[in-house]
Protein backbone atom coordinates (compact mmCIF):
# COMPACT_ATOMS: atom_id res chain seq x y z
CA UNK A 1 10.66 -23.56 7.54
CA UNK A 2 8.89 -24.53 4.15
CA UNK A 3 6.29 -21.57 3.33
CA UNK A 4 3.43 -21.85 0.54
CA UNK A 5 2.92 -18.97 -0.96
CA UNK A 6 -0.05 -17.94 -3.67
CA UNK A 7 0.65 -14.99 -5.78
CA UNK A 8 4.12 -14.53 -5.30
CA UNK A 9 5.18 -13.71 -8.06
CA UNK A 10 3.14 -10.38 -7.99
CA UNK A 11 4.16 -6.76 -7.24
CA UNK A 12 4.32 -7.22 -3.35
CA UNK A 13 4.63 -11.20 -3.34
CA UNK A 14 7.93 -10.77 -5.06
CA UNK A 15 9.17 -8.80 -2.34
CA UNK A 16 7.83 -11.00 -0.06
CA UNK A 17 8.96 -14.29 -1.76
CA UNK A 18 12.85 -12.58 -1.36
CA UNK A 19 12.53 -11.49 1.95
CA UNK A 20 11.23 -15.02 3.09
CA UNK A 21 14.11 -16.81 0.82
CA UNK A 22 16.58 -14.29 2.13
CA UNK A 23 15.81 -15.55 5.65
CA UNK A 24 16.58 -19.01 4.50
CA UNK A 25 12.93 -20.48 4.46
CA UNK A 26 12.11 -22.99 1.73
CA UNK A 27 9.27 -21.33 0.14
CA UNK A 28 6.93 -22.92 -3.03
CA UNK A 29 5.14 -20.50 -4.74
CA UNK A 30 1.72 -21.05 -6.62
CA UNK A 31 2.12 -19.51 -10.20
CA UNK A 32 -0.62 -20.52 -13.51
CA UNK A 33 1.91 -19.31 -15.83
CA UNK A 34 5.49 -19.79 -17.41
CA UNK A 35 6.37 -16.44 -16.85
CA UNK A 36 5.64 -16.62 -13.11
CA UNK A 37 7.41 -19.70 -13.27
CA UNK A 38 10.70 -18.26 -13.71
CA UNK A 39 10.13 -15.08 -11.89
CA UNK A 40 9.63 -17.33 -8.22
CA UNK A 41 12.68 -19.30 -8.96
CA UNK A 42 15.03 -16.21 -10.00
CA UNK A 43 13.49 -15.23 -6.61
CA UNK A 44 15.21 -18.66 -5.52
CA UNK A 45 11.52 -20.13 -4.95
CA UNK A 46 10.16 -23.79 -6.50
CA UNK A 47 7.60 -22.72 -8.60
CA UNK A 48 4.33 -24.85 -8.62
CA UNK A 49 2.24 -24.66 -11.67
CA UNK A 50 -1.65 -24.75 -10.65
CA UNK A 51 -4.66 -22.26 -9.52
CA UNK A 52 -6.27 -21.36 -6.56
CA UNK A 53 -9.55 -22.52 -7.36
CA UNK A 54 -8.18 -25.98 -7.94
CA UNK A 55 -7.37 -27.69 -4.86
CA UNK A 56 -5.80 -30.77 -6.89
CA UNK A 57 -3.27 -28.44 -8.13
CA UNK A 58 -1.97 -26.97 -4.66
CA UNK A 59 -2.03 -30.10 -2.51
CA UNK A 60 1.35 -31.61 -3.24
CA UNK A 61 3.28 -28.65 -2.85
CA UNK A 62 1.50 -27.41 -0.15
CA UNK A 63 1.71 -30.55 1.77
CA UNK A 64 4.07 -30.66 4.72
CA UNK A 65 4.06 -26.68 5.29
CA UNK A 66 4.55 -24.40 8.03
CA UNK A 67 2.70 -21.81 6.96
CA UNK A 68 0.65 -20.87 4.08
CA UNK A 69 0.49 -17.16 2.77
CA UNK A 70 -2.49 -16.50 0.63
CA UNK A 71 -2.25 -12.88 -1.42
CA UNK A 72 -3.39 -14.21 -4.98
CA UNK A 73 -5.91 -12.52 -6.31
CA UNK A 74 -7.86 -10.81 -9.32
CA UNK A 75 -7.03 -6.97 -8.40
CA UNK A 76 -8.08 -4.25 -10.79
CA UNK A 77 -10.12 -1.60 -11.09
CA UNK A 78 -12.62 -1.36 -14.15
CA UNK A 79 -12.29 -5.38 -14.06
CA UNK A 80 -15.29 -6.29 -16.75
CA UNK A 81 -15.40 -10.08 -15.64
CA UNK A 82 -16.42 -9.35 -12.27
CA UNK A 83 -18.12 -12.59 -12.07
CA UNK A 84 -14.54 -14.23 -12.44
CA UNK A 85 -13.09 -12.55 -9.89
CA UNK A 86 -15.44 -13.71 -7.38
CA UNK A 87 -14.39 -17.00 -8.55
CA UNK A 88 -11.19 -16.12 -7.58
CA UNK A 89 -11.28 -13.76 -4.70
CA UNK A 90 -13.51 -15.52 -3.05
CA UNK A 91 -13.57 -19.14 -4.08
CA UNK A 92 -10.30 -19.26 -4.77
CA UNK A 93 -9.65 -18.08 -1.15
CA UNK A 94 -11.80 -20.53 0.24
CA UNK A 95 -10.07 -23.43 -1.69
CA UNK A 96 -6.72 -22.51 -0.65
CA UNK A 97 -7.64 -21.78 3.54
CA UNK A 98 -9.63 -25.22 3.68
CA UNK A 99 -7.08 -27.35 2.03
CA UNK A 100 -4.50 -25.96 4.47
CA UNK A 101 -6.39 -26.91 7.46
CA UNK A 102 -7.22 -29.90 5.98
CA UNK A 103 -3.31 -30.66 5.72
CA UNK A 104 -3.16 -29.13 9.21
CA UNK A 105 -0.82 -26.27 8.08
CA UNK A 106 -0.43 -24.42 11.69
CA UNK A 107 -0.38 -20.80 10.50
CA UNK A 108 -1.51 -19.35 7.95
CA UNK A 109 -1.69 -15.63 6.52
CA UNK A 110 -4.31 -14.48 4.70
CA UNK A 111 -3.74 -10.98 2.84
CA UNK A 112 -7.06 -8.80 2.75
CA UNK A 113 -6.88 -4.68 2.14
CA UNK A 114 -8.06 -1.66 3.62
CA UNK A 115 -10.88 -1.67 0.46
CA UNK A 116 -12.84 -3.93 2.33
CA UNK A 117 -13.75 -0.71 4.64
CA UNK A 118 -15.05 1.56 1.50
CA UNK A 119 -15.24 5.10 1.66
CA UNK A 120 -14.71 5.62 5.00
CA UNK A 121 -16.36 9.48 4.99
CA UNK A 122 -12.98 10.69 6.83
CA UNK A 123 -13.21 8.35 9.94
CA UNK A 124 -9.44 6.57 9.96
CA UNK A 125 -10.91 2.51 10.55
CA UNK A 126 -8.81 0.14 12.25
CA UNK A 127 -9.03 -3.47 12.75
CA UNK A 128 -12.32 -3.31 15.31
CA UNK A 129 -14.58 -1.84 12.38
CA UNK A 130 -17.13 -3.98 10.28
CA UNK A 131 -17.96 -2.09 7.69
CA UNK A 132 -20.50 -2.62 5.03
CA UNK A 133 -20.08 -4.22 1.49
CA UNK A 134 -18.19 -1.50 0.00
CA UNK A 135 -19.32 -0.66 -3.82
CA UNK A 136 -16.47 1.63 -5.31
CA UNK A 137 -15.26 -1.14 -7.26
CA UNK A 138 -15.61 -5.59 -7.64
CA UNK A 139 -12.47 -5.75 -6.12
CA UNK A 140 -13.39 -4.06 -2.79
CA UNK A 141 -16.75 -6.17 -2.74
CA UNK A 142 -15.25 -9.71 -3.81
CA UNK A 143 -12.24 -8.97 -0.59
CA UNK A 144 -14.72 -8.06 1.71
CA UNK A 145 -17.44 -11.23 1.00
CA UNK A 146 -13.76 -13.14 1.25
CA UNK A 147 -12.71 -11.51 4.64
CA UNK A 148 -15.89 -11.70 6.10
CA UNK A 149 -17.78 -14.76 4.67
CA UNK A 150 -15.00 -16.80 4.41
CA UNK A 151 -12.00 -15.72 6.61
CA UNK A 152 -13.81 -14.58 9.41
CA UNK A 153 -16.21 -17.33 9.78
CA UNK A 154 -13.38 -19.83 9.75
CA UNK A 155 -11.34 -17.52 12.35
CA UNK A 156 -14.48 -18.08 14.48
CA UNK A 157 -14.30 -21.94 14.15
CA UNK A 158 -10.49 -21.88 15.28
CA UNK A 159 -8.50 -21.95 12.23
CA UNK A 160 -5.02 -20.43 13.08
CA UNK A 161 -5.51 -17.72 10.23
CA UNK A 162 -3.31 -14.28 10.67
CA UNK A 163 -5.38 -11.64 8.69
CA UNK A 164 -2.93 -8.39 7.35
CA UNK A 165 -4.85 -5.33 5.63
CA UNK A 166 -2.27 -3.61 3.14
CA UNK A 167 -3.08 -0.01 2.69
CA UNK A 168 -2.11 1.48 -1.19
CA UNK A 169 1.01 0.22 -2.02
CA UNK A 170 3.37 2.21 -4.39
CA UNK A 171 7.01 1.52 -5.40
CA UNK A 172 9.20 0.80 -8.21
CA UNK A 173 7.43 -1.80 -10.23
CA UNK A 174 4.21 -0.54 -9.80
CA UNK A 175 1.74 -1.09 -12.80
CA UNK A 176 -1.48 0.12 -10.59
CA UNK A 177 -3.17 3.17 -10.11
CA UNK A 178 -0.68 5.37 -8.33
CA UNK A 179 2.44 3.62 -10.47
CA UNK A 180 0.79 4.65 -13.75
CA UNK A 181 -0.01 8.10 -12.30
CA UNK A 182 3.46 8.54 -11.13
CA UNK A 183 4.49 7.80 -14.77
CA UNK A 184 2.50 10.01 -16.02
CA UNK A 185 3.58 12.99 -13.95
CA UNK A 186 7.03 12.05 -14.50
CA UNK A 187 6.63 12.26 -18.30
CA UNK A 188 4.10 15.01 -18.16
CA UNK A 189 1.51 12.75 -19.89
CA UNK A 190 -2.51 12.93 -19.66
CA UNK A 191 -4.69 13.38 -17.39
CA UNK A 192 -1.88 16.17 -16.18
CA UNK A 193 -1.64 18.91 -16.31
CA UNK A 194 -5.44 18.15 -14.45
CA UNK A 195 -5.70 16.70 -11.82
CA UNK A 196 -9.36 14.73 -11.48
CA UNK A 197 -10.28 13.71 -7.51
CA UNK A 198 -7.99 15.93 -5.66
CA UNK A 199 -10.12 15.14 -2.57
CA UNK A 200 -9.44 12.05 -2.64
CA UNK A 201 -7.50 10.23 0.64
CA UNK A 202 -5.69 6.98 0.97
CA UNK A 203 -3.27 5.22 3.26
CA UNK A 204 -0.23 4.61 1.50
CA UNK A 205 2.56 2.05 2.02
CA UNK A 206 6.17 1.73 0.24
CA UNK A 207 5.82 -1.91 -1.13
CA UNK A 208 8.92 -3.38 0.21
CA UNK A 209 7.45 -2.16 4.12
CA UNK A 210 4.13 -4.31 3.09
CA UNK A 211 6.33 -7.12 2.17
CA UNK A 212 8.20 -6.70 5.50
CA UNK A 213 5.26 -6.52 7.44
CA UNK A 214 4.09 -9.94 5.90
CA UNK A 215 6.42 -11.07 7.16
CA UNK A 216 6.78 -9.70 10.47
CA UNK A 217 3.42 -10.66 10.68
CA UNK A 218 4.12 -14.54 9.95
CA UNK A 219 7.24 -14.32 12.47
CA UNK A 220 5.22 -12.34 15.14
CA UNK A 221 1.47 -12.05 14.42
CA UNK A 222 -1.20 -13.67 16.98
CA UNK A 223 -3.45 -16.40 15.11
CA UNK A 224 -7.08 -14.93 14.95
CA UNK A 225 -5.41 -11.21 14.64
CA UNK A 226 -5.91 -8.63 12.04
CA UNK A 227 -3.48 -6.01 11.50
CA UNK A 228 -3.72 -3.19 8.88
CA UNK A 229 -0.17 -2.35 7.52
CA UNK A 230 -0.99 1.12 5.96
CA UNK A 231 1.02 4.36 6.94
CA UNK A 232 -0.26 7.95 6.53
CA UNK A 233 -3.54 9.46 5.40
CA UNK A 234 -2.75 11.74 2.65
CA UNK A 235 -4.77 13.35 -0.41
CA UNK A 236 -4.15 13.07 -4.21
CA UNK A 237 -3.98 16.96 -4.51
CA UNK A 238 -0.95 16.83 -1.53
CA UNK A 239 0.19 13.83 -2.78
CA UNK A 240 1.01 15.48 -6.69
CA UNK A 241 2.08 18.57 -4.62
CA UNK A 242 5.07 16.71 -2.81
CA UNK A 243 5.21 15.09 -6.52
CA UNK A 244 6.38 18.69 -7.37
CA UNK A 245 8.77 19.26 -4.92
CA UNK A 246 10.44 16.39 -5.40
CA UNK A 247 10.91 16.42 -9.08
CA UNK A 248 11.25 20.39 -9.50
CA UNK A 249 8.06 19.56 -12.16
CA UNK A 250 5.13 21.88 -12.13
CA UNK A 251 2.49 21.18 -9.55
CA UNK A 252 -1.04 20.55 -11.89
CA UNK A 253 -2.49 23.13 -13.22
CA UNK A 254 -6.54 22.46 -13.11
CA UNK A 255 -8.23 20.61 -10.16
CA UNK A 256 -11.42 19.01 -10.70
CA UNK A 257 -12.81 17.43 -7.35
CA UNK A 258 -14.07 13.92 -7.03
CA UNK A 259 -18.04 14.85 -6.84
CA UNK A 260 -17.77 16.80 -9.98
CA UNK A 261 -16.60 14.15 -11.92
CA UNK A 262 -18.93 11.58 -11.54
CA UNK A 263 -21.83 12.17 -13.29
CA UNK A 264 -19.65 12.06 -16.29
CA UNK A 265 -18.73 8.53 -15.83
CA UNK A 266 -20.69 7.57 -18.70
CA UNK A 267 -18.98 9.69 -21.14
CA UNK A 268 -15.68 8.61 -19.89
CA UNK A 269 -16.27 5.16 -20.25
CA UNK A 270 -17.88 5.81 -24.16
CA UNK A 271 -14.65 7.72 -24.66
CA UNK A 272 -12.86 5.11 -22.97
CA UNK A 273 -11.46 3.29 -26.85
CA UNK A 274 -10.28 6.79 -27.87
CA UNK A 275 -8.56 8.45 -25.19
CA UNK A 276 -4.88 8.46 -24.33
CA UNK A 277 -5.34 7.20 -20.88
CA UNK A 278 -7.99 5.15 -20.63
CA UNK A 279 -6.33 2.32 -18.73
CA UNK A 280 -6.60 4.72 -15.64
CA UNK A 281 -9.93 6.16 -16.20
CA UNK A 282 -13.20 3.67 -15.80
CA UNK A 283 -16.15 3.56 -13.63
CA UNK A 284 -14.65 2.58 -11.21
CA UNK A 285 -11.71 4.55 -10.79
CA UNK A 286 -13.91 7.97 -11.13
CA UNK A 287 -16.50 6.49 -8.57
CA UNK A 288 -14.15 6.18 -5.98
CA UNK A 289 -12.93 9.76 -6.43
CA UNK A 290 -13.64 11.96 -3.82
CA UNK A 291 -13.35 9.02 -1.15
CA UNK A 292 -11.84 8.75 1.78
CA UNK A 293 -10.13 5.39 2.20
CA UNK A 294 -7.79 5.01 5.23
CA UNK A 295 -7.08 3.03 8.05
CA UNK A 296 -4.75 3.05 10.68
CA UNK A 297 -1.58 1.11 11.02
CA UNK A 298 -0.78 1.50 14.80
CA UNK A 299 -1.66 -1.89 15.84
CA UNK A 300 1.36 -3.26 13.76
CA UNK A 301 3.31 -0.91 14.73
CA UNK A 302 2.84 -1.33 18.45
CA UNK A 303 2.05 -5.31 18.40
CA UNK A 304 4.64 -6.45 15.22
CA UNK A 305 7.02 -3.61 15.42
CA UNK A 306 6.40 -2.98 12.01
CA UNK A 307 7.93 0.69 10.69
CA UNK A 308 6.87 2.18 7.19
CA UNK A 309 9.14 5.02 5.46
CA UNK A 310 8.96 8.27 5.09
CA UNK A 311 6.73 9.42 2.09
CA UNK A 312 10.30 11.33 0.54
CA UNK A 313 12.29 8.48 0.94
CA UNK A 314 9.63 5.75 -0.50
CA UNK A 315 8.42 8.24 -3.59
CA UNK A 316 12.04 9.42 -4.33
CA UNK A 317 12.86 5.73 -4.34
CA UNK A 318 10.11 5.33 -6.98
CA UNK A 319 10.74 7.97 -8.94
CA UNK A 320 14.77 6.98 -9.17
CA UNK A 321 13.33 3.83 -10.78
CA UNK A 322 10.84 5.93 -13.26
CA UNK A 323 13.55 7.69 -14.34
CA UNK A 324 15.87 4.57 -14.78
CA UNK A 325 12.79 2.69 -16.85
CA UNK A 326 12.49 5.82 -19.28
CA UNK A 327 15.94 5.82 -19.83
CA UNK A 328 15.95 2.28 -20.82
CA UNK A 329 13.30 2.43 -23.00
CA UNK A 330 12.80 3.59 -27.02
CA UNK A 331 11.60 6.79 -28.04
CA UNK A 332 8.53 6.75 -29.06
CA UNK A 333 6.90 8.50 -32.05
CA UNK A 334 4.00 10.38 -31.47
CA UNK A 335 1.92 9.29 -34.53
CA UNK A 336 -1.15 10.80 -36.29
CA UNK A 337 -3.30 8.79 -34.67
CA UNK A 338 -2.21 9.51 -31.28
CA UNK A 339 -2.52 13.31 -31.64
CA UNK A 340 -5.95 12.74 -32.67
CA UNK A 341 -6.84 11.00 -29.38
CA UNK A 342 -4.95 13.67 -27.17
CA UNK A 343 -7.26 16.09 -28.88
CA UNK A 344 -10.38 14.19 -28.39
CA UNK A 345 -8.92 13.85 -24.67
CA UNK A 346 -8.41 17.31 -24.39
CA UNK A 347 -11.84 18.62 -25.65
CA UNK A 348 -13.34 15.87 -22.75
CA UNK A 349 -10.84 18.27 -20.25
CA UNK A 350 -12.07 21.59 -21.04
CA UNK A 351 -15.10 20.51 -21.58
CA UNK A 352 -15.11 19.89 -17.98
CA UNK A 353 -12.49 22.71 -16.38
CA UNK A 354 -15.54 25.03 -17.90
CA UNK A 355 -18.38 23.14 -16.70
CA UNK A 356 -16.45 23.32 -12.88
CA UNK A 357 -15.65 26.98 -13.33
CA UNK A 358 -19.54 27.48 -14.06
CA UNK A 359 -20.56 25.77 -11.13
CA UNK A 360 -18.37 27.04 -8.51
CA UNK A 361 -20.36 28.84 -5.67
CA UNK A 362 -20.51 32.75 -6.06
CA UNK A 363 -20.66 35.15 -3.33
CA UNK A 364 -24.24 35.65 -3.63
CA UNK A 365 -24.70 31.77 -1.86
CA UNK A 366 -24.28 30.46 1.16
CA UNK A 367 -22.46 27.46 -0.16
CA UNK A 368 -18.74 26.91 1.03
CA UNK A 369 -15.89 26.83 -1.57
CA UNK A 370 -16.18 23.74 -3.12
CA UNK A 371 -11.89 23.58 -3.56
């Protein structure tokens, strides 16, 4: 079966480009780059060099397919051209979707994510909900105008579109969010030993279970479905805990929750030049702290037979491949310059483990314990 694929030569669309060539499809994957390039064909894929937003580019490789998967997009939090990734998330999406029905490609997969539902204030969503535009971040916003002004609509019009919801993948390879968190546990960098947005709850899945629920999805799926492929509901604070456990490292020593830290967004973003991890601290990331963000996976469990590991087995797994990374790589040298921006970091911390101890509810109030 010859299978189009856009973005495969990402985090999860690698997985998903070997699983498909594993099962002996012929799969062509959209790439802009060089670098992609060779990625999709060490995968054993033909690379095609184009865009989604430029129909021109897809059409000859595209042509003649049995199925088109669509999971490119512009995914990351603090994103300052969020007028690009409109382009992309949503334009882009439409460009790719139209041209395959135009070329009357019978199935096709279109990969949303559980940030289209927002903070979901503790309710676990599942596929029936229509939630709001979410504002935590330009991401969650540009997927959900994409899902539901795009998708949806063309759903309703009989397109045979498959819709799959990831949940928050982690794994080895992971340059996100959790990945970069994970490596800084590991290595017992900044923001640790705090721990900012305990409170915070997602729906995590091991990337290679996404991938294989892609897939199951393509092989089993019913055209007009959705199906969210997240597993369980857990919190940042008993997420780092297990962390501990697993690695024999110290669990973190401050908590600051979610709510506490946003007013301060402002100062972290000033600071954001200066301190030692500010490719995981923005606006974005600190206004989503304190959120709830899940949805449940039981439809694709009980409709694709999809299964997700056990949170030991999947973060073990990751952290095997930490460990194997910071092997592999230099020592580094901790230079003047960087001591001077874990200081300034530092200050920012207790600046703020003070202003939290100050604020915490006494037993004069009726308040309940804020932790």
């Amino acid at each position: 079966m010859k299978v189009f694929i856009t973005g495969g030569s990402g985090f999860i669309g690698q997985r998903v480009v070997h699983q498909l060539v594993t099962n002996g499809h012929d799969v062509y994957g959209l790439t802009r780059s060089g670098r992609g390039a060779s990625i999709l064909e060490e995968l054993g894929a033909t690379a095609i060099l184009g865009d989604i937003t430029d129909r021109h580019s897809m059409q000859i490789g595209m042509s003649g397919s049995d199925c088109v998967i669509h999971m490119g997009a512009m995914n990351r939090l603090g994103e300052p051209n969020w007028r690009q990734m409109e382009v992309v998330n949503v334009g882009g999406t439409r460009t790719v979707l139209e041209l395959a029905q135009d070329l009357n490609v019978p199935k096709i997969i279109y990969i949303s994510s559980v940030v289209v539902f927002g903070d979901t204030q503790g309710i676990m969503y599942d596929e029936t909900a229509r939630p709001d535009v979410p504002v935590q971040s330009h991401f969650a916003r540009t997927k959900w105008h994409a899902l539901y002004d795009v998708v949806q609509p063309m759903i309703d019009a009989g397109a045979p579109i498959i819709v799959l919801m990831p949940g928050q993948g982690y794994g080895p390879g992971d340059s996100g969010l959790i990945g970069e968190l994970m490596h800084r546990y590991h290595t017992n960098r900044l923001p640790f030993p705090l721990l900012p947005g305990p409170d915070t709850m997602v729906t995590f899945a091991h990337v290679d279970d996404i991938a294989n629920g892609i897939i199951l999805g393509m092989e089993k799926g019913k055209l007009g479905e959705t199906y969210i492929l997240a597993g369980p509901a857990v919190s940042f604070g008993e997420m780092v805990d297990f962390w501990s456990r697993l690695t024999g490292r110290p669990k973190p020593v401050f908590r600051i929750n979610g709510a506490l830290l946003r007013p301060f967004i402002p100062l972290f973003e000033s600071l954001n030049s200066i301190i030692p991890f500010s490719n995981i601290i923005n606006g974005e990331a600190l206004g989503s702290l304190g959120g709830t963000f899940i949805a449940s996976g039981q439809k694709a469990h009980e409709e694709l037979g999809w299964q997700n590991r056990t949170m030991q087995a999947g973060m073990l797994d990751t952290f095997n491949a930490i460990s194997l990374s910071e092997r592999n790589q230099p020592t580094k040298i901790f230079h003047t310059k960087n001591v001077l921006k874990v200081v300034a970091a530092l200050a920012v911390l207790v600046f703020l483990v003070r202003l939290f101890t100050k604020r915490r509810p006494t037993k004069d109030n009726n308040l309940d314990d804020m932790d």
